[in-house]
C-alpha atoms as a PDB file:
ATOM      1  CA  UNK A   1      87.514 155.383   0.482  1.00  0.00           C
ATOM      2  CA  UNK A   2      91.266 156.799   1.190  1.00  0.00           C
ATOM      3  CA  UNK A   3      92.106 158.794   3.263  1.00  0.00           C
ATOM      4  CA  UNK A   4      93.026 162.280   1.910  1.00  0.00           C
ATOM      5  CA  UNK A   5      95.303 163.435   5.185  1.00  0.00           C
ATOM      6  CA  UNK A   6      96.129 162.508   8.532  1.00  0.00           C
ATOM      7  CA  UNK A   7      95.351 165.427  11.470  1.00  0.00           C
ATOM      8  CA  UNK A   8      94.486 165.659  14.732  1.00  0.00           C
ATOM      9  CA  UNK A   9      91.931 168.905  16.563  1.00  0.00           C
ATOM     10  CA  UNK A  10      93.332 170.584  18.768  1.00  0.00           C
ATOM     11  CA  UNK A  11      91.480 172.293  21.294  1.00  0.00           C
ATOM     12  CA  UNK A  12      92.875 173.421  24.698  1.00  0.00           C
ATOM     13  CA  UNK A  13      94.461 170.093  26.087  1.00  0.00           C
ATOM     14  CA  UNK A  14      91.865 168.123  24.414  1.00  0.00           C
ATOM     15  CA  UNK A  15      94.000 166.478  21.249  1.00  0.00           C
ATOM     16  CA  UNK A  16      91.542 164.143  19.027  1.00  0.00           C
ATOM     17  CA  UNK A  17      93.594 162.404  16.022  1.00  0.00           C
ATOM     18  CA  UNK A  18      91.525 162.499  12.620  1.00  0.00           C
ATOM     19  CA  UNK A  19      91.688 161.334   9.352  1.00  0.00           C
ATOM     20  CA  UNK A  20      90.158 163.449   6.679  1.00  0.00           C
ATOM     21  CA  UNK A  21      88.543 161.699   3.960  1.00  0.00           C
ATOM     22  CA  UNK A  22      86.809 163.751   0.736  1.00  0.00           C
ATOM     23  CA  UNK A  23      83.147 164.070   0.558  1.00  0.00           C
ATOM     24  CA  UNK A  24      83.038 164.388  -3.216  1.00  0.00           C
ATOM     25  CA  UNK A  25      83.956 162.114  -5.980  1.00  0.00           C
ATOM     26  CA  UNK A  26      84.404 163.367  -9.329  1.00  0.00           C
ATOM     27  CA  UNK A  27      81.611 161.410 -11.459  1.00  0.00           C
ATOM     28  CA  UNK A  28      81.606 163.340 -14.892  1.00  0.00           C
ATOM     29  CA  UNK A  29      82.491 161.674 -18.068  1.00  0.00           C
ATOM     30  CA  UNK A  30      86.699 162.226 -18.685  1.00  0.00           C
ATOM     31  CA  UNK A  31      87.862 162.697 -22.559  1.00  0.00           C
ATOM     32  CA  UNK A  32      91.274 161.810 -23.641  1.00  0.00           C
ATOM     33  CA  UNK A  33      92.824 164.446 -26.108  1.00  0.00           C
ATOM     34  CA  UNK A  34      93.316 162.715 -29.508  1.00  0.00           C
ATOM     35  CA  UNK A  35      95.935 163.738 -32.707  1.00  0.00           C
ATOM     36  CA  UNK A  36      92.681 164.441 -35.385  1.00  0.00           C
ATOM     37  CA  UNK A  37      94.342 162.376 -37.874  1.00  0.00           C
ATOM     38  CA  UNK A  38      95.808 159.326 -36.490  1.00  0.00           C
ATOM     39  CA  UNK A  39      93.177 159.450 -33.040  1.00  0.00           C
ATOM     40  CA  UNK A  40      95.845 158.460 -30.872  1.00  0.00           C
ATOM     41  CA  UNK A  41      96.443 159.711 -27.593  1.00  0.00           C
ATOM     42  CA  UNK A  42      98.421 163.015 -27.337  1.00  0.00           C
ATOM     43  CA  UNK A  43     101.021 162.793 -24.467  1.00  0.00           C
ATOM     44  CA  UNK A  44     103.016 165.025 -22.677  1.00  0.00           C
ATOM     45  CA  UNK A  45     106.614 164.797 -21.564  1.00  0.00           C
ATOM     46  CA  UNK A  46     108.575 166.686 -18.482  1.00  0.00           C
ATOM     47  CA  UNK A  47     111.395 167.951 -20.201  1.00  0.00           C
ATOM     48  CA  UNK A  48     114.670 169.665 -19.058  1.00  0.00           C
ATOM     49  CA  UNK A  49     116.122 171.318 -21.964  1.00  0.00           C
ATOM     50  CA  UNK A  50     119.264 171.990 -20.719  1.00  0.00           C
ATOM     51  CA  UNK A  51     120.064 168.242 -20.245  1.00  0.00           C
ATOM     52  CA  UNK A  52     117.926 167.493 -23.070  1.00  0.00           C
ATOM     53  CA  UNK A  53     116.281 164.844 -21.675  1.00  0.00           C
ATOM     54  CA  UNK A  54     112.775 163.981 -20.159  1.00  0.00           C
ATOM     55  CA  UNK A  55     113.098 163.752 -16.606  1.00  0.00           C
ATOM     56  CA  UNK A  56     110.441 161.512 -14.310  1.00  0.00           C
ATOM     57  CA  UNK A  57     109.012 162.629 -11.206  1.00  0.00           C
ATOM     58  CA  UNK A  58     112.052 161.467  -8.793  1.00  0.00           C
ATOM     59  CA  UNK A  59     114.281 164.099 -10.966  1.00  0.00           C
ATOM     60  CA  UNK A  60     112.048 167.066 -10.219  1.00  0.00           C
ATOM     61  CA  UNK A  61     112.120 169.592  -7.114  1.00  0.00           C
ATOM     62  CA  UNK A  62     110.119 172.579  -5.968  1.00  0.00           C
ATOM     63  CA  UNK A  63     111.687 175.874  -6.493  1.00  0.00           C
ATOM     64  CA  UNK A  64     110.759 179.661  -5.747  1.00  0.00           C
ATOM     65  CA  UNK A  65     111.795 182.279  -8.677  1.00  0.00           C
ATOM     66  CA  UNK A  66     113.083 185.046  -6.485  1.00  0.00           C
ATOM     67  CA  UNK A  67     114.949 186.900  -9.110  1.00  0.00           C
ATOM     68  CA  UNK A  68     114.650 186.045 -13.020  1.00  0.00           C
ATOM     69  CA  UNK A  69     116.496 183.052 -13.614  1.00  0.00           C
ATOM     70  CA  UNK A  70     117.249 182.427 -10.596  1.00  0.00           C
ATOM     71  CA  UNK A  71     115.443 180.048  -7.818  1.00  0.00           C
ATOM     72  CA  UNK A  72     115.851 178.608  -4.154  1.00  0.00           C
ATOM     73  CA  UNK A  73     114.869 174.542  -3.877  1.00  0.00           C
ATOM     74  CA  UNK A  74     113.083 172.774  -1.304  1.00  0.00           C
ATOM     75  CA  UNK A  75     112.746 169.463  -1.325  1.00  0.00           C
ATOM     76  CA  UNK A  76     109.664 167.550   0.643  1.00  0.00           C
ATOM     77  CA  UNK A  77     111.722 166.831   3.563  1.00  0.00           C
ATOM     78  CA  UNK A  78     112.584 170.651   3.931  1.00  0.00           C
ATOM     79  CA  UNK A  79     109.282 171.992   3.490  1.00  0.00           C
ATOM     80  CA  UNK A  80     108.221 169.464   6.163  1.00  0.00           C
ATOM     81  CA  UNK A  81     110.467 170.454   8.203  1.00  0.00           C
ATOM     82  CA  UNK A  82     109.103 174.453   8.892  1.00  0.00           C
ATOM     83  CA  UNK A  83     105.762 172.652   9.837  1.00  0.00           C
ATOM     84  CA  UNK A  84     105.381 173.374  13.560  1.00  0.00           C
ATOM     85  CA  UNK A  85     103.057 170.870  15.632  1.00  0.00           C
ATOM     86  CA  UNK A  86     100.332 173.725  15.508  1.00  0.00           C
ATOM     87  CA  UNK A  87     100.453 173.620  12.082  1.00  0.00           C
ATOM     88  CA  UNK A  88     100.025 169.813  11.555  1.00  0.00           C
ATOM     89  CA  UNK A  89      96.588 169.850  13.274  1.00  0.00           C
ATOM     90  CA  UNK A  90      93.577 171.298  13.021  1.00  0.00           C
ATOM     91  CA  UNK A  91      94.118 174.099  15.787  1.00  0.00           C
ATOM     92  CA  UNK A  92      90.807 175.691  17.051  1.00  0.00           C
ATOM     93  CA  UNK A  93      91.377 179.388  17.044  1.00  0.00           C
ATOM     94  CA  UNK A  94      87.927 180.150  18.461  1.00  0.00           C
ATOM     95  CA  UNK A  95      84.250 179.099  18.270  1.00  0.00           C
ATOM     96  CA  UNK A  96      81.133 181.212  16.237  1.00  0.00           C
ATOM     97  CA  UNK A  97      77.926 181.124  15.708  1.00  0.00           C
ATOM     98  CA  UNK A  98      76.566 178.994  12.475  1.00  0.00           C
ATOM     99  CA  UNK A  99      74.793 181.695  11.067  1.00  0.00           C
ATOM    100  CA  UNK A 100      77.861 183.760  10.955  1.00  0.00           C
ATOM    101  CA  UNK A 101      80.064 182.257   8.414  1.00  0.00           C
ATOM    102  CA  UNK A 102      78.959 183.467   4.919  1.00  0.00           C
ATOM    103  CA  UNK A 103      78.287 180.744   2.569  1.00  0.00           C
ATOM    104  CA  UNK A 104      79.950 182.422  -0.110  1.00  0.00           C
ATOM    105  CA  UNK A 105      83.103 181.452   2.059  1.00  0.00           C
ATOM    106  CA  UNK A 106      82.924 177.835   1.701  1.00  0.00           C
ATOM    107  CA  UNK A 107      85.695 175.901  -0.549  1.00  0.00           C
ATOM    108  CA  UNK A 108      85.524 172.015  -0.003  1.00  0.00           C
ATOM    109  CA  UNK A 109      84.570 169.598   2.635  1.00  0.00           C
ATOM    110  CA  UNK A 110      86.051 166.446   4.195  1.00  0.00           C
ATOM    111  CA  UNK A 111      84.908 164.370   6.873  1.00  0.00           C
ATOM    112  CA  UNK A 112      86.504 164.122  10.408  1.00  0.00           C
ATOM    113  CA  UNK A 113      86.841 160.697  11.322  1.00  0.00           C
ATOM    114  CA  UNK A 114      87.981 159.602  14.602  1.00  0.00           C
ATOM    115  CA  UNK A 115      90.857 157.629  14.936  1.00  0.00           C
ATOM    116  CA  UNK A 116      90.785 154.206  16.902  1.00  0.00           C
ATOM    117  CA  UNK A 117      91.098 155.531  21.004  1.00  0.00           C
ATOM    118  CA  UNK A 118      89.692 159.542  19.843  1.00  0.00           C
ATOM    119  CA  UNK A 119      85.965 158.509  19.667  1.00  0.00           C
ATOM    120  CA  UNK A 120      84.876 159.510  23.542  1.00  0.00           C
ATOM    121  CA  UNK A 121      86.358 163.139  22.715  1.00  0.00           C
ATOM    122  CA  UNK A 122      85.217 163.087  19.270  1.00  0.00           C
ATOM    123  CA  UNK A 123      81.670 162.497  20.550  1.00  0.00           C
ATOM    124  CA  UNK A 124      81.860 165.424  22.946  1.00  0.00           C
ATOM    125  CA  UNK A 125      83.421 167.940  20.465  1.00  0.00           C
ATOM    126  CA  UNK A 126      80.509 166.899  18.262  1.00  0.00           C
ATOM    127  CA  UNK A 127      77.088 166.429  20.792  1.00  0.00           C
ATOM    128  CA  UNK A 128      78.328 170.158  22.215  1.00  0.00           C
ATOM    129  CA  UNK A 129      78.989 171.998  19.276  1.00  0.00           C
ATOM    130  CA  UNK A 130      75.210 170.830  17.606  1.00  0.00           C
ATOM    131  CA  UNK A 131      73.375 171.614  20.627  1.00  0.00           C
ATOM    132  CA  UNK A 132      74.982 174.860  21.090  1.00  0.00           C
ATOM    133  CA  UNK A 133      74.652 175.696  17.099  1.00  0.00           C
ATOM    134  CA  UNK A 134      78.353 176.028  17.088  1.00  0.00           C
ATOM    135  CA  UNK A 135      81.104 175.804  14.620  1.00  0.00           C
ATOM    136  CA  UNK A 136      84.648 175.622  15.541  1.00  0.00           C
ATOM    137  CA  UNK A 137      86.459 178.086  13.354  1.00  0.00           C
ATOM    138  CA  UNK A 138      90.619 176.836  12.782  1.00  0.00           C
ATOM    139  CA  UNK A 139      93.442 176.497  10.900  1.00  0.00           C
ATOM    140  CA  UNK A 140      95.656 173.787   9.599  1.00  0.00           C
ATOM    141  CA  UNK A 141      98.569 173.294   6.772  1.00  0.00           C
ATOM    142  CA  UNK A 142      97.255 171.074   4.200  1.00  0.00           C
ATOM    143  CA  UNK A 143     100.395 171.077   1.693  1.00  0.00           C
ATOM    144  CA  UNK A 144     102.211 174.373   1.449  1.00  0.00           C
ATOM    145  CA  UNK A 145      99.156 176.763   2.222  1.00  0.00           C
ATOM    146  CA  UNK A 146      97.552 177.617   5.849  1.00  0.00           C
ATOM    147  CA  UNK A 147      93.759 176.967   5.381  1.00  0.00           C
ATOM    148  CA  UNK A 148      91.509 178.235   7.343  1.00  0.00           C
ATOM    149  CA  UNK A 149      88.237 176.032   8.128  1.00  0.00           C
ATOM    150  CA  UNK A 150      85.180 175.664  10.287  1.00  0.00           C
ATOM    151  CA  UNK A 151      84.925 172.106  12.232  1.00  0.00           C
ATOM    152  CA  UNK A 152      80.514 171.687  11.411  1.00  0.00           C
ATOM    153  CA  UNK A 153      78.793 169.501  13.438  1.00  0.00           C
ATOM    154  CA  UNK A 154      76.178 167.346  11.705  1.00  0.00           C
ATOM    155  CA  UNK A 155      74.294 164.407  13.186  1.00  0.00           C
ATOM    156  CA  UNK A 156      76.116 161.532  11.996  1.00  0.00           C
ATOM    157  CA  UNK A 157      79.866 163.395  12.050  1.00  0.00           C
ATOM    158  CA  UNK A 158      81.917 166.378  12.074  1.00  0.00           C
ATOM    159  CA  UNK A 159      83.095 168.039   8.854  1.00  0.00           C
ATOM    160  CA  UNK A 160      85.867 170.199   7.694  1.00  0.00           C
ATOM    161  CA  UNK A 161      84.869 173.133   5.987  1.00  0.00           C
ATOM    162  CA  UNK A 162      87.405 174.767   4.011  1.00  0.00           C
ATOM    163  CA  UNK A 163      86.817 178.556   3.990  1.00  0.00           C
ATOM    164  CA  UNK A 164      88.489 181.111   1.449  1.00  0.00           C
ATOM    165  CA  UNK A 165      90.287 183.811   2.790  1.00  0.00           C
ATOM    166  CA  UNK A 166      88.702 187.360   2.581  1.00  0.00           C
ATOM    167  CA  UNK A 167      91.166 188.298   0.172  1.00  0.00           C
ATOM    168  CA  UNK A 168      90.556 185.496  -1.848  1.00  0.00           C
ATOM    169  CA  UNK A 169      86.874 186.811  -2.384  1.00  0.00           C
ATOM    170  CA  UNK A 170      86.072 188.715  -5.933  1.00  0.00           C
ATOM    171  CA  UNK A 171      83.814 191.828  -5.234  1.00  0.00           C
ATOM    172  CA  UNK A 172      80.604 191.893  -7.111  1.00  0.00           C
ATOM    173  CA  UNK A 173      81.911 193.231 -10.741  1.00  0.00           C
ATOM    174  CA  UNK A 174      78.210 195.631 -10.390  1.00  0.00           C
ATOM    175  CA  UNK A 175      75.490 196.243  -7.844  1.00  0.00           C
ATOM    176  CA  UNK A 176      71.974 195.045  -9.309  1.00  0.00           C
ATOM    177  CA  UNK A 177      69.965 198.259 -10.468  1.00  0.00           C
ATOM    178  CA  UNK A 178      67.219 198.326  -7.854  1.00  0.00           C
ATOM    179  CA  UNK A 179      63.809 198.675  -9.405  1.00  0.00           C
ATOM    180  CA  UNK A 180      60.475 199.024  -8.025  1.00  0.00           C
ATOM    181  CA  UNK A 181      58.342 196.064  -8.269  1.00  0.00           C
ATOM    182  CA  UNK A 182      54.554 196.282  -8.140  1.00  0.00           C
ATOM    183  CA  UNK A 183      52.294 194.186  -5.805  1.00  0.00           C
ATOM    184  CA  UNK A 184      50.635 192.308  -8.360  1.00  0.00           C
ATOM    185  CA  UNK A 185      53.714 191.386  -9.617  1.00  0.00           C
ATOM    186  CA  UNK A 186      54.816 189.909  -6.120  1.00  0.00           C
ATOM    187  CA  UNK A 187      52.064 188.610  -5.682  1.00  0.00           C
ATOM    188  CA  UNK A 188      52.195 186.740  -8.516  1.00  0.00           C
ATOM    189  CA  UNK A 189      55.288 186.221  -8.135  1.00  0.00           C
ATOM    190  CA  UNK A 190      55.003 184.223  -4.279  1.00  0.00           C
ATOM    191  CA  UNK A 191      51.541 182.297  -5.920  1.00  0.00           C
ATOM    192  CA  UNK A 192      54.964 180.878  -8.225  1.00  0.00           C
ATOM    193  CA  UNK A 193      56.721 179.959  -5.349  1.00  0.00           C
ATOM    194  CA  UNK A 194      53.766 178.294  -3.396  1.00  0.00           C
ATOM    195  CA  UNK A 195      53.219 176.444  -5.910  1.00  0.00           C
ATOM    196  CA  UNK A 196      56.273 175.190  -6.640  1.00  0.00           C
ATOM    197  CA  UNK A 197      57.929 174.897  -3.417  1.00  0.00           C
ATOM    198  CA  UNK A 198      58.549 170.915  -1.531  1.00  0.00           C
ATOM    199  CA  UNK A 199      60.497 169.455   0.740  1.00  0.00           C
ATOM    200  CA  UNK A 200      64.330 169.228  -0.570  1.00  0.00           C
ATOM    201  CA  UNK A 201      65.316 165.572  -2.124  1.00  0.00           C
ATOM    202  CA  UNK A 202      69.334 165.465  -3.420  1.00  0.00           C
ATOM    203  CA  UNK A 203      68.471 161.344  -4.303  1.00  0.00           C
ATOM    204  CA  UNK A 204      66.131 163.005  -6.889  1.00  0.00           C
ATOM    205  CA  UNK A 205      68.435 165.126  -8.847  1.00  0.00           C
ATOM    206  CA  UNK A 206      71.187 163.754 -11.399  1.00  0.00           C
ATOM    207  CA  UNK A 207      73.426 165.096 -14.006  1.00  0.00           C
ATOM    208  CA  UNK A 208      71.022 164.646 -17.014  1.00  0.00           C
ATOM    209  CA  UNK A 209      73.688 166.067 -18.981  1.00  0.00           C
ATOM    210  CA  UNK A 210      75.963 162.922 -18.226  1.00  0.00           C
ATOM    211  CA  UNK A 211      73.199 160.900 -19.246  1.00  0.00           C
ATOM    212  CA  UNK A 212      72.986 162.390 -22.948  1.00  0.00           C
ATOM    213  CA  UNK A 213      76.942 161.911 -23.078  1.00  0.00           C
ATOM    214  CA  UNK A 214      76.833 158.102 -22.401  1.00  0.00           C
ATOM    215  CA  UNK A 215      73.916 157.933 -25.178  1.00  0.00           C
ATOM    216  CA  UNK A 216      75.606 159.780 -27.156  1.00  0.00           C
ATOM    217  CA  UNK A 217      78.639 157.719 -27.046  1.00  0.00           C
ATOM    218  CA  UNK A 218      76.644 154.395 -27.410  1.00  0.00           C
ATOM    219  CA  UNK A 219      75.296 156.049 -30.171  1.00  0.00           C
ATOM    220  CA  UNK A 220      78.744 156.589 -32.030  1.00  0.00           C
ATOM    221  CA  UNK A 221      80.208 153.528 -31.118  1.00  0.00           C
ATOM    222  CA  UNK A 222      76.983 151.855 -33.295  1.00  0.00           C
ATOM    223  CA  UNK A 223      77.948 154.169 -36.089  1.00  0.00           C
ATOM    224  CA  UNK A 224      75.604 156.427 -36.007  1.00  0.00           C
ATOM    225  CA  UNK A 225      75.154 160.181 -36.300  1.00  0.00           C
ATOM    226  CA  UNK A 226      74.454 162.458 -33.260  1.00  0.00           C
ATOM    227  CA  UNK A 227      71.255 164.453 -33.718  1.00  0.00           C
ATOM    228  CA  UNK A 228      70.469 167.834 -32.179  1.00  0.00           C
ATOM    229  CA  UNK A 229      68.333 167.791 -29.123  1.00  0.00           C
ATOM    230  CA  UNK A 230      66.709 171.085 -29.978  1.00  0.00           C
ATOM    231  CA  UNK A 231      65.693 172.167 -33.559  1.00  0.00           C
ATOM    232  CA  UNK A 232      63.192 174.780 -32.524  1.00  0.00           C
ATOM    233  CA  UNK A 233      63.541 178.444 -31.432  1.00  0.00           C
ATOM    234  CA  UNK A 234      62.821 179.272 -27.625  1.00  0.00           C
ATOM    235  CA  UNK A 235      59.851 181.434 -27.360  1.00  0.00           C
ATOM    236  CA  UNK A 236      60.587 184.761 -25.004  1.00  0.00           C
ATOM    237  CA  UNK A 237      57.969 186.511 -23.286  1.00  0.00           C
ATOM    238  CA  UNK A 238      59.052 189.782 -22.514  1.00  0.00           C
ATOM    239  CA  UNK A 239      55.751 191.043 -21.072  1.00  0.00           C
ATOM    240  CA  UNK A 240      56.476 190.353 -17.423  1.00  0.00           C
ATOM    241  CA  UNK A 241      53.246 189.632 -16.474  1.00  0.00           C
ATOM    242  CA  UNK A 242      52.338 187.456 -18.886  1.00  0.00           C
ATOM    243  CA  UNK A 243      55.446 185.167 -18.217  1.00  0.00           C
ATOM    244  CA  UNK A 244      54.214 185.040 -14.542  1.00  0.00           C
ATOM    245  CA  UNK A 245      50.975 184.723 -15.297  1.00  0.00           C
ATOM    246  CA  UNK A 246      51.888 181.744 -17.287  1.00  0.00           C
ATOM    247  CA  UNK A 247      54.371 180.329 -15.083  1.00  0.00           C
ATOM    248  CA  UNK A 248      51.765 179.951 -12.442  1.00  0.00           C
ATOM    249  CA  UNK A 249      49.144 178.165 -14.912  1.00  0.00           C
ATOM    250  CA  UNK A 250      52.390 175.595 -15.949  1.00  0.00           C
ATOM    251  CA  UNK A 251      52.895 175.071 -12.103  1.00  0.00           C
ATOM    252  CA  UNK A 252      49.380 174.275 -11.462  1.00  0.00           C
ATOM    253  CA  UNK A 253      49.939 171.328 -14.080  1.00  0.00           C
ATOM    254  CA  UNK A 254      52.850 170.421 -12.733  1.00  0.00           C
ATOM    255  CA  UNK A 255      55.315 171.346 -16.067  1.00  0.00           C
ATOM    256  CA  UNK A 256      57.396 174.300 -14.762  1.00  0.00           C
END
């Protein structure tokens, strides 16, 4: 695994260099974009059409449209170059409670790996922060944008949360009508849950979706013709009741 960016946490006059490696790999089945009648590969070119010319990556730099037309350029070295030393780690602002960052906050993870010579302080960052249910909440520059992030504590390392900003954060587009619910219906409705509730297994789940795509390419590689996976109509219940009623009787048989 590479590493994704070089850090350190910062803490008082404790300094602990880092690595930050992705937690996620991207596992999905990737299409290429074909012409329909030749099936070869549609490509696309960076092109300057004042020189009239496609230009490669080594011809391009980043520029800011401050009035139409016109732009100020940075290149890598100047943007760089405005980074402060706070701004190159992962500077702990303050710690909080776990149960006080919203989940609907959280971006992307990495992991926080210790550098050779940071694992003593890495250690004690960690061991305190899970026995005190503690995250550390910070900030750091991860290309051109300040992120803010909580430093979470788990028992085998520490991980970089990502948070969105508050602005960042879409308001509900409508509050849910609140409608009164009777207690047969709950009732009913927790028998459901009992009866469908175990102990959380991620090795159990896959993208079943992912599998149908690989059959279905195996099965148009051998020439043949893809077939629809559902033919017949879905049956609604609208009687609420009567769909809980015989949700429960598919749980008991274990087909829910």
């Amino acid at each position: 695994m590479s590493i994704a960016h070089k850090s350190a946490i910062s803490v008082g006059l404790l300094y602990i260099p880092v690595g930050l490696y992705k937690t996620t790999r991207d596992t999905s089945i990737s299409f290429n974009q074909l012409c329909k009648d030749t099936h070869e590969k549609i490509k696309y070119k960076k092109y300057c059409p004042s020189c009239n010319k496609e230009v490669s990556n080594d011809d391009i730099i980043k520029g800011y449209e401050y009035e139409k037309g016109k732009y100020v350029t940075f290149s890598t070295e100047e943007l760089e170059f405005i980074k402060s030393k706070k701004d190159k780690t992962i500077h702990i602002e303050h710690f909080a409670k776990m149960s006080e960052i919203d989940n609907l906050l959280f971006d992307k993870n990495y992991y926080l790996i210790p550098e050779p010579g940071a694992e003593k302080a890495y250690e004690l960052l960690r061991q305190s922060l899970l026995s005190k249910k503690t995250v550390a909440v910070a900030k750091t520059v991860l290309g051109t944008s300040e992120n803010l992030l909580v430093v979470y504590p788990t028992k085998e390392c520490l991980i970089a949360k990502i948070l969105f900003y508050q602005e960042e954060i879409q308001e509900m587009p409508k509050s849910p009508v609140k409608v009164d619910v009777t207690k047969q219906e709950l009732d009913m409705a927790k028998t459901l849950i009992d009866n469908m509730t175990q102990k959380f297994d991620i090795s159990s789940y896959h993208d079943e979706y992912q599998e149908k795509l690989r059959e279905a390419i195996t099965t148009k590689i051998n020439g043949n013709e893809i077939v629809a996976s559902d033919t017949g109509s879905q049956n609604n219940i609208i009687n609420l009741m009567e769909a809980l009623q015989k949700s429960v009787e598919m749980s008991k048989r274990g087909t829910a």
